[in-house]
C-alpha atoms as a PDB file:
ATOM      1  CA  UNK A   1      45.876  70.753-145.181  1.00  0.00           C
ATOM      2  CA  UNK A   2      43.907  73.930-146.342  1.00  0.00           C
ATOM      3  CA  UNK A   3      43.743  76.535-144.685  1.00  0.00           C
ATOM      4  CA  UNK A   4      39.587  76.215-143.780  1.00  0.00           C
ATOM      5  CA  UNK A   5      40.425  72.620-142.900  1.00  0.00           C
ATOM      6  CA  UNK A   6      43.064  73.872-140.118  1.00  0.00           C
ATOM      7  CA  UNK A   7      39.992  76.690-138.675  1.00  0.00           C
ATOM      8  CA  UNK A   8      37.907  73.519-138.356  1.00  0.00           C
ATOM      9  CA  UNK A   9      39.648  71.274-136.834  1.00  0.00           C
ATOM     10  CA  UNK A  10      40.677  74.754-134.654  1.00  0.00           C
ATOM     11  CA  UNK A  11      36.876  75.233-133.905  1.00  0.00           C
ATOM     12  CA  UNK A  12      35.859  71.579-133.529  1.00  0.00           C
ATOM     13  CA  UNK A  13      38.626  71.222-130.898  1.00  0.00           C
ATOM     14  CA  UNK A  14      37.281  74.451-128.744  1.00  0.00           C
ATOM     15  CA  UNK A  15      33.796  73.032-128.813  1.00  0.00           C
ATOM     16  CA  UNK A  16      34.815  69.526-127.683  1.00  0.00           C
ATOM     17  CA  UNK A  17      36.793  71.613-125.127  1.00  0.00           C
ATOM     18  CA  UNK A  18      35.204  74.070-123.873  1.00  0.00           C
ATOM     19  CA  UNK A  19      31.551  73.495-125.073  1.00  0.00           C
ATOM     20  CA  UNK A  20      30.815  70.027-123.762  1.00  0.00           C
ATOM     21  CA  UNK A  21      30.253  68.409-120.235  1.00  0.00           C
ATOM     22  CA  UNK A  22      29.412  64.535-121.454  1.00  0.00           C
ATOM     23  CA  UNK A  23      31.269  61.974-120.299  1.00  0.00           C
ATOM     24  CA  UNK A  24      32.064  58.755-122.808  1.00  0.00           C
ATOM     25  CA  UNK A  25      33.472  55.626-121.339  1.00  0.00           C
ATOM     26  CA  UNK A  26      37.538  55.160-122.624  1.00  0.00           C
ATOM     27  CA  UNK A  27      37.623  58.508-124.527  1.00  0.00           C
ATOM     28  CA  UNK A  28      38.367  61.610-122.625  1.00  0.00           C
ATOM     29  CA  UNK A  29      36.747  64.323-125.082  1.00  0.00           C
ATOM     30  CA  UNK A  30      38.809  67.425-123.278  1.00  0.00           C
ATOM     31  CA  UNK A  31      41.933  65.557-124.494  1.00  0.00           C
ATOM     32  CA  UNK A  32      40.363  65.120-128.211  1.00  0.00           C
ATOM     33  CA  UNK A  33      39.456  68.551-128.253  1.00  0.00           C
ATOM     34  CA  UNK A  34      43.294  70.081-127.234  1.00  0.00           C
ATOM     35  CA  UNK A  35      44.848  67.531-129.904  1.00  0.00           C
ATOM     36  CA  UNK A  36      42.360  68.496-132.665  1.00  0.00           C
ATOM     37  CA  UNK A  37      43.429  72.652-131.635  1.00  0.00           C
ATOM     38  CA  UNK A  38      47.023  71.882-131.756  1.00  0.00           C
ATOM     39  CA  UNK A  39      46.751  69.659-134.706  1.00  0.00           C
ATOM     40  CA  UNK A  40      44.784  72.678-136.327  1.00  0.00           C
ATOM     41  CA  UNK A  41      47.086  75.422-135.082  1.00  0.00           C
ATOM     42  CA  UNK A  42      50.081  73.108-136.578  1.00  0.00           C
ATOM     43  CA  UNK A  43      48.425  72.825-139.694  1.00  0.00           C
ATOM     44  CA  UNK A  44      47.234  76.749-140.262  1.00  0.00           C
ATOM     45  CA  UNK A  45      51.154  77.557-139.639  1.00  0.00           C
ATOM     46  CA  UNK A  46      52.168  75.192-142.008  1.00  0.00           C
ATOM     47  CA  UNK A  47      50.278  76.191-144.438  1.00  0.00           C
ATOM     48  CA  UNK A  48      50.356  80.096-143.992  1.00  0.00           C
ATOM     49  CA  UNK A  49      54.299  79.305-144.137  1.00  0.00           C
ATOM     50  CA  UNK A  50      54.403  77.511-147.406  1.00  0.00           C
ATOM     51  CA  UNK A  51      51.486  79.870-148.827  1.00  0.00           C
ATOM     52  CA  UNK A  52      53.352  83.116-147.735  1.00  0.00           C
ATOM     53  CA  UNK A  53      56.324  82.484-149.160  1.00  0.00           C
ATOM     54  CA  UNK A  54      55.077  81.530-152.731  1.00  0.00           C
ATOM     55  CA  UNK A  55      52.875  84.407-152.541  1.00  0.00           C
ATOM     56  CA  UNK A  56      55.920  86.915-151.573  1.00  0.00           C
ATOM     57  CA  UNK A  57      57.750  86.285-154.533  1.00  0.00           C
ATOM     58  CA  UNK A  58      56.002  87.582-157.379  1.00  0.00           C
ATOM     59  CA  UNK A  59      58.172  91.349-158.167  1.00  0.00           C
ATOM     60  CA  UNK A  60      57.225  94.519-159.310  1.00  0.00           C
ATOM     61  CA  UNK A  61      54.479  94.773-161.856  1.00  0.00           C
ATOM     62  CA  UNK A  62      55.380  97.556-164.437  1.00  0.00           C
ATOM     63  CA  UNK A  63      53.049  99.526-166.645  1.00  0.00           C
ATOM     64  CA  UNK A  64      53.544  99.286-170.310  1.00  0.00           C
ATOM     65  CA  UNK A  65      51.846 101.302-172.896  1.00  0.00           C
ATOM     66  CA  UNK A  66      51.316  99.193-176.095  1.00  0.00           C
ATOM     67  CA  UNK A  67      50.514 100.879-179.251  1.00  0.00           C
ATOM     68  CA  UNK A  68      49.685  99.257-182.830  1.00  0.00           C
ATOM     69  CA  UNK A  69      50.164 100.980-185.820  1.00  0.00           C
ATOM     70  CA  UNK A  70      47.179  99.989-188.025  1.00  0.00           C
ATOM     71  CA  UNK A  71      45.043 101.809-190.607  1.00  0.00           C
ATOM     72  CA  UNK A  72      41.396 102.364-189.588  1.00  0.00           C
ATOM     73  CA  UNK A  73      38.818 102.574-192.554  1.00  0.00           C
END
């Protein structure tokens, strides 16, 4: 999971949430809307975890000045 996936599930969640007042028989959408937030907060730490890491460990980049010796005519 990406890390755009984990801001929309994040954002779908807070507007079944917060946003909406219907009512569907068998499926309370408040309770949708919290799982799809945590499963989206749960998935943007996993993924800034793994991400951060690899990133972190690239080292020092050094300056090198290459010359050629070639003959210009």
């Amino acid at each position: 999971m990406g890390i755009g996936v984990s801001v929309f599930l994040l954002a779908l969640g807070a507007i079944l949430t917060f946003a909406l007042n219907t009512e569907l028989s068998g499926i309370d959408i408040n309770v949708v809307g919290v799982i799809l937030m945590i499963a989206g907060a749960i998935g943007l730490l996993l993924t800034m975890l793994v991400f951060g890491r690899a990133r972190g460990t690239t080292g020092v980049v050094t300056e090198e000045r290459v010359v050629r010796d070639r003959d210009v005519y």
